[in-house]
Protein backbone atom coordinates (compact mmCIF):
# COMPACT_ATOMS: atom_id res chain seq x y z
CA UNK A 1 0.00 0.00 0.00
CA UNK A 2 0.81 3.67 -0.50
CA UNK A 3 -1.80 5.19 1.62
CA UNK A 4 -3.54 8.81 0.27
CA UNK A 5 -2.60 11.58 2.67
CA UNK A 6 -4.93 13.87 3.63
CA UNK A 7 -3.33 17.06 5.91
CA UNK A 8 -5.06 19.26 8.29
CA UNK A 9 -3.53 22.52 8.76
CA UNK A 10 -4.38 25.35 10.74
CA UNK A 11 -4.10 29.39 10.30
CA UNK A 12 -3.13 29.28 14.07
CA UNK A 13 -2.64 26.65 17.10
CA UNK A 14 -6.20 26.08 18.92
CA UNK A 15 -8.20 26.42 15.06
CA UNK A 16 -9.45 22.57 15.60
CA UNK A 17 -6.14 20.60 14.01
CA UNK A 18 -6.45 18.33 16.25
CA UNK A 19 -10.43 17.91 16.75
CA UNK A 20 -10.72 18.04 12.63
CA UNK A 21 -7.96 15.07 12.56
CA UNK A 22 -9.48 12.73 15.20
CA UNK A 23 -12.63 13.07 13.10
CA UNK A 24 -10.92 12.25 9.70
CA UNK A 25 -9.69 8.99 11.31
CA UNK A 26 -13.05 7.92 12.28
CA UNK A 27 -14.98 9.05 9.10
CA UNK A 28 -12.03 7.14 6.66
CA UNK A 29 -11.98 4.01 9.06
CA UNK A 30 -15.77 3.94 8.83
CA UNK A 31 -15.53 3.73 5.33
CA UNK A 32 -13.89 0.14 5.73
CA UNK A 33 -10.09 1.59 5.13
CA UNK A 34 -6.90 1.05 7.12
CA UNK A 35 -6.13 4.49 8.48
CA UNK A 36 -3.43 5.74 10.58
CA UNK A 37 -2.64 9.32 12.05
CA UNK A 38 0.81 11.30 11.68
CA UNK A 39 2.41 14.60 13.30
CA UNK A 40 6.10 14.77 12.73
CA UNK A 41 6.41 17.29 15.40
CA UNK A 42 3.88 17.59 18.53
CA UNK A 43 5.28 20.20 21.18
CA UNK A 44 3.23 18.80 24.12
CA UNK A 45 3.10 17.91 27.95
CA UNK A 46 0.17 15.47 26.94
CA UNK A 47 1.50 11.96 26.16
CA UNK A 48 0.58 8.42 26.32
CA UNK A 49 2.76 5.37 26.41
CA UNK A 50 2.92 3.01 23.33
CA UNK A 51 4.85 0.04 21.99
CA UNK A 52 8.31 1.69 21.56
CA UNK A 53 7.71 4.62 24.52
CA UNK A 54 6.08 7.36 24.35
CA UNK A 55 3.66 10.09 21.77
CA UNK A 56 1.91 12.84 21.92
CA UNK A 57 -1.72 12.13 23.54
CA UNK A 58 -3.45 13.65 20.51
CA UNK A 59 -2.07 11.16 18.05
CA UNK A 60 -2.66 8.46 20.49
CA UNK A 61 -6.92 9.16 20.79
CA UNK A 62 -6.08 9.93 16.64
CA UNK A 63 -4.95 6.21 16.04
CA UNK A 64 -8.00 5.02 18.78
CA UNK A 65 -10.53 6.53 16.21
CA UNK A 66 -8.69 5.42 13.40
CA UNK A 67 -8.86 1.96 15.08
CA UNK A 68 -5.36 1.30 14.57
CA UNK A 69 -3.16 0.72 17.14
CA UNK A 70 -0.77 3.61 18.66
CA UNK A 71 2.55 3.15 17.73
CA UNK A 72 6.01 5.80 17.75
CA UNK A 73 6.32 6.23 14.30
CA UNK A 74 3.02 8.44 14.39
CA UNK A 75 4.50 11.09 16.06
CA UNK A 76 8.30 10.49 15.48
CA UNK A 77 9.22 13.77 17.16
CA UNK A 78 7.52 15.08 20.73
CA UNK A 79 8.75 17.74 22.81
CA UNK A 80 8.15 18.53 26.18
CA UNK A 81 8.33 21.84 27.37
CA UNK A 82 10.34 21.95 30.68
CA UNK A 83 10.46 25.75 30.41
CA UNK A 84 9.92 28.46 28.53
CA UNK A 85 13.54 28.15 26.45
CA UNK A 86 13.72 24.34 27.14
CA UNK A 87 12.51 21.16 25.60
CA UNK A 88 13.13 17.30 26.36
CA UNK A 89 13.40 16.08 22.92
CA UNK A 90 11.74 12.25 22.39
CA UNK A 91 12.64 10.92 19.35
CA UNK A 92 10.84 7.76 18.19
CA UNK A 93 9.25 7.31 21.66
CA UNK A 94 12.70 7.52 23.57
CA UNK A 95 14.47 10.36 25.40
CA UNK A 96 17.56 11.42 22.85
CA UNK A 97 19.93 13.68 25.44
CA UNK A 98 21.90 14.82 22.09
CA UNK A 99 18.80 16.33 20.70
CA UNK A 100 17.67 18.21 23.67
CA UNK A 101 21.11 19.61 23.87
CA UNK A 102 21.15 20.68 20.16
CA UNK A 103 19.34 23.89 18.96
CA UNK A 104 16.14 23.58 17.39
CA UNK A 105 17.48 24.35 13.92
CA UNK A 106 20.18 21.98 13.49
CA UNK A 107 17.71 19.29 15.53
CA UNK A 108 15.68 20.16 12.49
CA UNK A 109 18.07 18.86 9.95
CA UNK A 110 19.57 16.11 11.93
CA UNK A 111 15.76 14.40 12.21
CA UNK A 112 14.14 15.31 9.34
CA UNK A 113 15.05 12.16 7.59
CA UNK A 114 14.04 9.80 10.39
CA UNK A 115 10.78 12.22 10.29
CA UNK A 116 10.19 11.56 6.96
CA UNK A 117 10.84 7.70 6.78
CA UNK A 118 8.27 7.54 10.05
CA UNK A 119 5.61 8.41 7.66
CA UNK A 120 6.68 6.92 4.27
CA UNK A 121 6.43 3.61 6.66
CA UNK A 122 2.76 4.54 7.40
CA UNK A 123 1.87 4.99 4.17
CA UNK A 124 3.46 1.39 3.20
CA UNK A 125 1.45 -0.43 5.39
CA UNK A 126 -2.22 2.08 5.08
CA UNK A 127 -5.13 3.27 2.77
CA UNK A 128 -5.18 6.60 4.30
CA UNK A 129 -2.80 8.46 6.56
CA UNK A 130 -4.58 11.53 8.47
CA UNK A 131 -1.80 14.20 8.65
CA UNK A 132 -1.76 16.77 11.47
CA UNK A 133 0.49 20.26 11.05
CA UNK A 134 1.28 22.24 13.85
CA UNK A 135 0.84 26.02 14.42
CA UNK A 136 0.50 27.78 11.25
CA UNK A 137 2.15 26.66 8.28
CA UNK A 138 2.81 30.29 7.50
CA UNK A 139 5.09 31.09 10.19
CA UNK A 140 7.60 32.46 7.45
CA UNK A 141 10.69 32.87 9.99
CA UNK A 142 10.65 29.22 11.10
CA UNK A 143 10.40 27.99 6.93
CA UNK A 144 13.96 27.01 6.35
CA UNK A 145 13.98 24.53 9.79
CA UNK A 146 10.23 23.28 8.95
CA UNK A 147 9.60 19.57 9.52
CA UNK A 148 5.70 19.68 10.21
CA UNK A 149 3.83 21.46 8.41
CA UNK A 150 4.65 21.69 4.31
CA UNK A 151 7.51 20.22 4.70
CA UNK A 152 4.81 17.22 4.90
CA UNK A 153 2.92 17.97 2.96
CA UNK A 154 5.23 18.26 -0.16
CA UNK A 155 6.58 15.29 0.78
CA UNK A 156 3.46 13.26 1.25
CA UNK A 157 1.55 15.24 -1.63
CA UNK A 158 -1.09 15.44 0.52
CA UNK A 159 -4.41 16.74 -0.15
CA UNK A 160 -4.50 19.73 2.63
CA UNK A 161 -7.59 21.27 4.94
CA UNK A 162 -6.47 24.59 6.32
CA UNK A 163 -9.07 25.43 9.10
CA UNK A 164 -9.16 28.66 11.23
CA UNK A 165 -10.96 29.37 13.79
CA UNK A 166 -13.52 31.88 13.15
CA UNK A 167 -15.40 32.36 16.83
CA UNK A 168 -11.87 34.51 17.11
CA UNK A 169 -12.79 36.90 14.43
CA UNK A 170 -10.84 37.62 11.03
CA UNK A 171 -10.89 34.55 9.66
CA UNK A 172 -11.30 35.34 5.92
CA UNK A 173 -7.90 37.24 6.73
CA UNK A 174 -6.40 34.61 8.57
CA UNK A 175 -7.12 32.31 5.53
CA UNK A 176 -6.12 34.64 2.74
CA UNK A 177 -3.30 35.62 4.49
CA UNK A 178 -1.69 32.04 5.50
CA UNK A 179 -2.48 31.02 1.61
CA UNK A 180 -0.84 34.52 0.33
CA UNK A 181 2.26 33.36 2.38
CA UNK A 182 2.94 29.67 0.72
CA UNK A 183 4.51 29.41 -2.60
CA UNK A 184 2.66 28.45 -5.44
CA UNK A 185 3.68 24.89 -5.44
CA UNK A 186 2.45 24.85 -1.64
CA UNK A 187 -0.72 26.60 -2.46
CA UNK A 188 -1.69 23.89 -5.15
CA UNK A 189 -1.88 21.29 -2.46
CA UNK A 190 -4.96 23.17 -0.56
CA UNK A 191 -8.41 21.81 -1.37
CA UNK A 192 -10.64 23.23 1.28
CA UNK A 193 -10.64 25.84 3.53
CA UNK A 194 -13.01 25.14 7.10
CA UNK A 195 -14.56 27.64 9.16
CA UNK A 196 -14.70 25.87 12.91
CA UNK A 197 -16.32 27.06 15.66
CA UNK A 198 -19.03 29.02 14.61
CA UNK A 199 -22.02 30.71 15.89
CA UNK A 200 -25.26 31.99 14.44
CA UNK A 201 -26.59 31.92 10.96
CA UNK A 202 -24.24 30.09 7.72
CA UNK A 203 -26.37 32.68 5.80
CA UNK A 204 -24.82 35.37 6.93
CA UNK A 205 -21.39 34.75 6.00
CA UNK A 206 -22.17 35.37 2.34
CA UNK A 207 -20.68 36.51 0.19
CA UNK A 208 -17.35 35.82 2.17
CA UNK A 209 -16.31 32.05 1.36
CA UNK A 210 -17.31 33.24 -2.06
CA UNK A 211 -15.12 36.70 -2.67
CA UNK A 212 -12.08 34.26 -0.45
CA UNK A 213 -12.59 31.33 -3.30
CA UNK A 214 -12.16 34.11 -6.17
CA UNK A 215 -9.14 35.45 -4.39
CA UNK A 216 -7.46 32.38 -3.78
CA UNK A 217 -9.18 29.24 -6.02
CA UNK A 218 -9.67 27.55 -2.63
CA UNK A 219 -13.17 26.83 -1.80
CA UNK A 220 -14.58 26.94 1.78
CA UNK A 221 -15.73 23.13 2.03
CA UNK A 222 -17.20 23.08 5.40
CA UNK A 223 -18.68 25.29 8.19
CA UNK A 224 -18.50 23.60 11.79
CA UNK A 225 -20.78 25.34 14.50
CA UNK A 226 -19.22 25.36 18.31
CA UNK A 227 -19.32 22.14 19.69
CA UNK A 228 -18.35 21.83 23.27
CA UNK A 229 -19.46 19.03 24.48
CA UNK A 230 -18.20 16.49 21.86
CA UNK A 231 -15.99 14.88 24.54
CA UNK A 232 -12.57 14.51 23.44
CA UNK A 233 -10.07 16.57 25.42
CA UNK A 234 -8.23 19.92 23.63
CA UNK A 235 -4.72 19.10 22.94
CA UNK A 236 -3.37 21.71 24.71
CA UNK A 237 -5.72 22.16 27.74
CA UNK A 238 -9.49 22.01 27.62
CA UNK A 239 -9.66 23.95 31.06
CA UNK A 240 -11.83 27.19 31.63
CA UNK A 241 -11.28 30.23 33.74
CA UNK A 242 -10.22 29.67 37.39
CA UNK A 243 -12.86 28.72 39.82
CA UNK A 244 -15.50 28.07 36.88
CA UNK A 245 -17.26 25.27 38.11
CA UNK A 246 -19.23 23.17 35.71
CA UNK A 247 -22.70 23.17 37.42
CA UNK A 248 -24.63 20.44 39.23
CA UNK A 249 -24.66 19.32 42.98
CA UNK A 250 -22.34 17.06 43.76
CA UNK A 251 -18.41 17.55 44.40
CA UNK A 252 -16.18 20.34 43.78
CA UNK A 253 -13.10 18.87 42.36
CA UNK A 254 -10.25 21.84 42.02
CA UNK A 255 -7.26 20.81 40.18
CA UNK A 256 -4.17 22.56 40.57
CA UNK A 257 -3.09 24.28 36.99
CA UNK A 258 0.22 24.93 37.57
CA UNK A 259 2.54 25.81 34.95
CA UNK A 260 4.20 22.88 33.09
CA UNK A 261 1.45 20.39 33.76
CA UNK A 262 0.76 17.37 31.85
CA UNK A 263 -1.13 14.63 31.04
CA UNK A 264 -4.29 16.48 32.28
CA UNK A 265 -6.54 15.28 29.18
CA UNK A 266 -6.89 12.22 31.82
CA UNK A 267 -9.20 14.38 33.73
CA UNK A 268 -11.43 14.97 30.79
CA UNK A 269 -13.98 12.22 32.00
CA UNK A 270 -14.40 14.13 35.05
CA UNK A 271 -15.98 17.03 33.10
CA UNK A 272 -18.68 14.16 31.76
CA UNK A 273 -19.75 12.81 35.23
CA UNK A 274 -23.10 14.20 35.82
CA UNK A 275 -23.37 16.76 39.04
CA UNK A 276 -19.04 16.71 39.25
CA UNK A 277 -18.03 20.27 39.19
CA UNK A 278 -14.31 20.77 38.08
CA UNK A 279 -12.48 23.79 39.26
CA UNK A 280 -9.05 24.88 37.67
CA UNK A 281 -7.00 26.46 40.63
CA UNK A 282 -4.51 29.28 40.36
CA UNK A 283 -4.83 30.84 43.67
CA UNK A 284 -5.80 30.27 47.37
CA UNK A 285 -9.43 31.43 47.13
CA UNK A 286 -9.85 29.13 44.73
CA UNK A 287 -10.00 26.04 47.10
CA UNK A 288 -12.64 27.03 48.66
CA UNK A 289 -15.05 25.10 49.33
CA UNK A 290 -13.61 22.26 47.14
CA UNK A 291 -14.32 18.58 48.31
CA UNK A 292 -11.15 17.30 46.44
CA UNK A 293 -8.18 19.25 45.93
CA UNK A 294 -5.94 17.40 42.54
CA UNK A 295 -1.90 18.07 41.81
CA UNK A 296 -1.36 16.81 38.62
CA UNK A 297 1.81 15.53 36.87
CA UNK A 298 4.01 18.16 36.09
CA UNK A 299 6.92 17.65 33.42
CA UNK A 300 9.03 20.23 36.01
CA UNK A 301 8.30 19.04 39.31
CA UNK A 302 10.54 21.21 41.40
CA UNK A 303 9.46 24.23 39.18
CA UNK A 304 5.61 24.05 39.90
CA UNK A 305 6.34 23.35 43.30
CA UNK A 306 8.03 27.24 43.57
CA UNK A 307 4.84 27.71 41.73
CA UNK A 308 2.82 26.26 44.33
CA UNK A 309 4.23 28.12 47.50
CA UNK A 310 4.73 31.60 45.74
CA UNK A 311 0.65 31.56 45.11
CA UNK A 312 0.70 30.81 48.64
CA UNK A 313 -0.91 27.32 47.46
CA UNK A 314 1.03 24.95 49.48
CA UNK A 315 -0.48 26.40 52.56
CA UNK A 316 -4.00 26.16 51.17
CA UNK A 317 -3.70 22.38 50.58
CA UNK A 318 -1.80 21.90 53.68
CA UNK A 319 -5.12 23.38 55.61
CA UNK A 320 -7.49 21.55 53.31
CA UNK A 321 -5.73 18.58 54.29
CA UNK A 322 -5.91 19.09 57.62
CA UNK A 323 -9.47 19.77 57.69
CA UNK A 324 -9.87 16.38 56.22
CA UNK A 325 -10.72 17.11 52.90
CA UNK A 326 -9.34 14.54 50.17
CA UNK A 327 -6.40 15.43 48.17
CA UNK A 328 -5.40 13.60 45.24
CA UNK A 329 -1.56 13.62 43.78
CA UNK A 330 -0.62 12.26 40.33
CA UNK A 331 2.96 11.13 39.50
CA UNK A 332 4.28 14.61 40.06
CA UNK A 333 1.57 15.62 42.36
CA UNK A 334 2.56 12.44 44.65
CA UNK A 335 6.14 13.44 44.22
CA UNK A 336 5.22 17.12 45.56
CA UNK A 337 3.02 15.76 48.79
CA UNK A 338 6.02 14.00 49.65
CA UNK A 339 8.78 15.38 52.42
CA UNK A 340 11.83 16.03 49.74
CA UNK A 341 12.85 15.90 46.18
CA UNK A 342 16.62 14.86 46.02
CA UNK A 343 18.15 15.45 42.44
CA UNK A 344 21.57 14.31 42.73
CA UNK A 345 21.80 13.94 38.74
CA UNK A 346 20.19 17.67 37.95
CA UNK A 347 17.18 15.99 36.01
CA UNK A 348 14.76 18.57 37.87
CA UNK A 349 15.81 20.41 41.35
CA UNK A 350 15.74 19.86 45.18
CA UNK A 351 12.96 21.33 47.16
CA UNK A 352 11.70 20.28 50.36
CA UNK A 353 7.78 18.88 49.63
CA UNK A 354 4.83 19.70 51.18
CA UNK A 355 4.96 16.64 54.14
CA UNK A 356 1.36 15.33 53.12
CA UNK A 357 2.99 11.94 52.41
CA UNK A 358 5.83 10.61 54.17
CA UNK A 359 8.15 10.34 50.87
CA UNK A 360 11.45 10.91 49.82
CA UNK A 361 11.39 11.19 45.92
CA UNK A 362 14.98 10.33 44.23
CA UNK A 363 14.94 11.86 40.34
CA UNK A 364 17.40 9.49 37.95
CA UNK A 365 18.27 9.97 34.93
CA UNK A 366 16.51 6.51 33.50
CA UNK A 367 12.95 7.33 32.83
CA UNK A 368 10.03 5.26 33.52
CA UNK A 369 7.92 4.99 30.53
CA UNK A 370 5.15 1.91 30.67
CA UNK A 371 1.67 0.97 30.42
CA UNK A 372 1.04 -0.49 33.63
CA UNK A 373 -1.54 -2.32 35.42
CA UNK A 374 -2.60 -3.00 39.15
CA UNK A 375 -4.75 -3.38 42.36
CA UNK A 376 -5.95 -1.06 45.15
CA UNK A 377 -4.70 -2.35 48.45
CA UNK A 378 -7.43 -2.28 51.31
CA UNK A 379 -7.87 1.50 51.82
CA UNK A 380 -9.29 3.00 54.61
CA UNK A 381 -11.13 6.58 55.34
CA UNK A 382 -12.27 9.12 52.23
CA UNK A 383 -10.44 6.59 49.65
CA UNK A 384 -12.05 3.05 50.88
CA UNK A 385 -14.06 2.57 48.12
CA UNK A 386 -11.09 1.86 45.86
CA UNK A 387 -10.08 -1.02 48.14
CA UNK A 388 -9.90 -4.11 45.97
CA UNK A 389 -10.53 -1.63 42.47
CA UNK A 390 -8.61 -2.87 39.52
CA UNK A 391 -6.48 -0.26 37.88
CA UNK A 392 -5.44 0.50 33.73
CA UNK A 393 -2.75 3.09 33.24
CA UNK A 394 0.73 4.38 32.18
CA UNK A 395 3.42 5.92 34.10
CA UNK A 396 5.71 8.87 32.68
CA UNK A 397 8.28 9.58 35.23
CA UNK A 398 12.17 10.26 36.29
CA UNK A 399 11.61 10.02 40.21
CA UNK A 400 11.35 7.17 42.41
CA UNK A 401 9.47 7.99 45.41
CA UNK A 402 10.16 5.50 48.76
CA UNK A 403 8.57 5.79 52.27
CA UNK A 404 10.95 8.14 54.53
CA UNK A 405 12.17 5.70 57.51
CA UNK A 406 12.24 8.50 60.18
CA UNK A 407 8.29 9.47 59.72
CA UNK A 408 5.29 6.85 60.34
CA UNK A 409 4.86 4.68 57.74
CA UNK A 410 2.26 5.40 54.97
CA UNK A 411 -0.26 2.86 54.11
CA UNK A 412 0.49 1.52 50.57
CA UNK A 413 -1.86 2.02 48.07
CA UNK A 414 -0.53 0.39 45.00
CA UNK A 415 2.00 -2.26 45.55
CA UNK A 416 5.81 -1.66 43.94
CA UNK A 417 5.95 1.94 44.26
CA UNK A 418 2.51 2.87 42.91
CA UNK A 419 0.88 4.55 45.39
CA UNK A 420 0.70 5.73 49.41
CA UNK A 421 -2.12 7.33 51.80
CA UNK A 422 -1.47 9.22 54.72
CA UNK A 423 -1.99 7.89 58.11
CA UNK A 424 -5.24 9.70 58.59
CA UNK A 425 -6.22 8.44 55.43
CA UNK A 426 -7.35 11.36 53.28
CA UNK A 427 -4.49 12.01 51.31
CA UNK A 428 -3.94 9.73 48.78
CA UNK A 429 -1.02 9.75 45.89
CA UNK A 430 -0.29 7.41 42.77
CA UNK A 431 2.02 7.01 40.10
CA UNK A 432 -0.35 5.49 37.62
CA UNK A 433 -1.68 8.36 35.15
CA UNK A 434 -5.24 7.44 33.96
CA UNK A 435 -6.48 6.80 37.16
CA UNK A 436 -9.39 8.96 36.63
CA UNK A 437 -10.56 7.43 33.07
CA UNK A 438 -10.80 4.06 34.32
CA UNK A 439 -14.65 3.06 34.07
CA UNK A 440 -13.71 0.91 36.76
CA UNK A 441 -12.31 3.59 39.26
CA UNK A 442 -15.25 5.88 38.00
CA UNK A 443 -17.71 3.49 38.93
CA UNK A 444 -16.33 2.98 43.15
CA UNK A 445 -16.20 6.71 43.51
CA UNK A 446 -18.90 8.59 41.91
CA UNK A 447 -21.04 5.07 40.67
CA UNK A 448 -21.29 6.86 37.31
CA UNK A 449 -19.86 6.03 33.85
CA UNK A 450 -18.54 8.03 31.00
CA UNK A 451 -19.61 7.80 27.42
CA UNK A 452 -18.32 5.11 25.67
CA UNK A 453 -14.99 6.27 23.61
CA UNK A 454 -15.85 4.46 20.25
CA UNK A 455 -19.27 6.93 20.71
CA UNK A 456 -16.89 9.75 21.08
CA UNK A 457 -15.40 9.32 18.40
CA UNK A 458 -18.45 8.24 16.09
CA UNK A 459 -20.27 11.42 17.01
CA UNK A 460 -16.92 13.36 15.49
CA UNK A 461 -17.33 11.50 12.26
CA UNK A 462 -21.31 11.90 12.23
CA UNK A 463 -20.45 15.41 12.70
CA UNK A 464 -18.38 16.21 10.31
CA UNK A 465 -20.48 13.65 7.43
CA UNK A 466 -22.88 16.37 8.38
CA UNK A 467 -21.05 19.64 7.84
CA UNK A 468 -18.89 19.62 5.04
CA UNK A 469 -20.00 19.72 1.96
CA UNK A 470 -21.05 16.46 0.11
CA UNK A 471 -18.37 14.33 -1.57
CA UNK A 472 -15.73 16.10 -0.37
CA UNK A 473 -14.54 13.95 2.27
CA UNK A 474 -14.47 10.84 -0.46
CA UNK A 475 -13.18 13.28 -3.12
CA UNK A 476 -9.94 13.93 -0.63
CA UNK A 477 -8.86 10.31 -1.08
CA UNK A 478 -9.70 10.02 -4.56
């Protein structure tokens, strides 16, 4: 096989890339194809572990609606932001040290080729590959070291979507603009423009997709009204403004948004449980009243810890805690209610922890990448009803955390470093990301279930089969 490549590109990050992809891989696979999904490049705290190590999560739910299973090569490149100036580079699903030393130009050049081979493997072995770009592909000071956007799409001769987002305003500028930018031989490849996200009346936009198609040839193939409640997580962070609880009756759950989180599409479930209320928590005020109080996984542990105490944070949980109320810490949020972080390697920093947990965590430079499964230990207090609760999910991690031997000993919670609870029983922390989308682990604390993922991801194919224009989906692959 040499699969047909069809590329989504967007006039700016957050136009839908990702959404409009996920949707692509359903609606192909639906039509009784072998599809896979490809981005050479994701810049992303969000990952998943696969055969091989580790992807970006987006290209991970991408190959779930595609019905293909995840695999490195379809996002060959990931990096995750550390801070502001500084990336861990993952090449192929492992750590490369050399590449996260290099700068991003020469890295560039040195993986393009492995880039490129990544996907001309895809194609080999697929009907349809379902091509993601990054950004904008009109970013005309990052051209000469592009390896994700036309770069691609040259190589692939793929059959482009370039999709804007138009609840922002201007986008019949941001599309003539971003096609005014690309060479001719680059321009030739787009087939569609999409308006996403809008609101009100298709009539009104006349005569624009009309005066844009005599500017540019390129006709405007599909208009998507705002969907929110679709249920597949935003790439790069679904959450609202701080303390904007979701409605209903039942439990305020505040998750600490710190600055380099990651992995928190695993809390997108949450936002589907009827009468759970999610809060997003910046400052102080913004615990209160919260049953639960969540630290996520950070990618710099020791950084959104300084985070933590210079909001004055720490303190806040600290008092939560000792009120009784439950507090929750994922693989960097157990490594932050711990007593110390030790980095004798420089992997991440030394800090002393918030003492929630009696835990020492060690950082090493060998990281933990692994889908892993396990058992709740008998549990006692706020937590009991996960005693005996089967668990699915993946660890991404440097640090080893291990009880402290001059503090009382912490009940285990998952066996072989997995997971501790305080003494008193409402402070619980894990290792295992995708806690929180287990059906199983939904069901013992809220006795609720989420939609069915396949459903997810049908309703984005019904959805687009409905929007865009007809035969243009078919005509893309033709």
């Amino acid at each position: 096989m040499t699969a047909r490549c069809v590329m989504v590109l967007g006039t700016s990050s957050g136009a839908g890339k990702s959404w409009l992809a996920t949707a692509l891989c359903r609606w192909y696979a639906r039509q009784g194809l072998r599809v896979a999904p490809y981005k050479a490049q994701n810049m992303s705290n969000n990952a998943r572990v696969v055969a091989g190590g580790e992807i970006g999560s987006a290209q991970w739910f991408q190959a779930r609606a595609a019905r293909a299973e995840p695999e490195v090569r379809m996002n060959p490149l990931l990096l995750k932001p550390e801070r502001d100036t500084h990336s861990q580079v993952v090449l192929l699903g492992q750590v490369d040290e050399a590449l996260t030393r290099m700068d991003w130009r020469s890295r560039s050049a040195a993986v393009w080729p492995r880039l490129a081979q990544a996907l001309d493997g895809l194609r080999a072995g697929h009907e349809v590959v379902v091509i993601e770009g990054a950004g904008s592909p009109a970013e005309i000071n990052l051209r000469d070291a592009d390896v994700v956007n036309m770069r691609v799409a040259l190589h692939a001769q793929a059959r482009c979507l370039l999709v804007t987002d138009i609840d922002r305003g201007g986008a019949f500028a941001h599309l003539h603009g971003t096609w005014a930018l690309l060479p001719r031989e680059e321009q030739a490849l787009l087939r569609g423009f999409v308006l996403n996200k809008f609101r009100g009346d298709p009539a009104l936009l006349a005569p624009g997709p009309q005066q844009l198609q005599a500017l540019t040839g390129v006709p405007t193939v599909a208009t998507l009204p705002m969907w929110r409640g679709h249920g597949l997580p935003e790439e790069d962070g679904w959450y609202g403004p701080a303390s904007a609880d979701a409605g209903g009756e039942g439990p305020v759950i505040a998750i600490v948004a710190w600055p380099r989180i990651s992995n928190l599409d695993e809390f997108q479930p949450l936002a589907q449980l009827p009468g759970v209320r999610l809060r997003w928590v910046r400052t102080p005020a913004d615990l209160d009243r919260a049953d639960w109080v969540v630290l996520p996984g950070s990618k710099h542990t020791s950084g959104d810890l300084a985070w933590l105490r210079a909001q004055g944070l720490d303190r806040a949980v600290a008092a939560h805690a000792a009120a009784g109320g439950r507090v929750l810490g994922i693989c960097g949020g157990l490594q932050v209610l711990g007593e110390a972080l030790v980095d004798p390697h420089g992997i991440d920093g030394n800090a002393p922890g918030l003492g929630l947990l009696p835990l020492v965590t060690v950082f090493e430079p060998a990281k933990t990448v692994a889908r892993t499964e396990a058992v709740f230990a008998p549990l006692h207090g706020p937590w009991a009803a996960l005693s005996g609760v089967p668990v699915r999910g993946y660890e991404i991690h440097h640090g080893r955390s291990a009880q402290d031997p001059a503090m009382p000993a912490a009940r285990v919670a998952l066996a072989g470093g997995l997971g501790w609870q305080n003494p008193a029983g409402n402070v619980l922390g894990v290792y295992l990301h995708g806690l929180l989308e287990d059906p199983r682990v939904l069901r013992a604390l809220f006795g609720a279930r989420v939609p069915d993922p396949d459903a997810v991801y049908d309703g984005l194919a019904d959805f687009i089969d409905t929007h865009f224009a007809p035969g243009v989906l078919a005509s893309l692959i033709a």
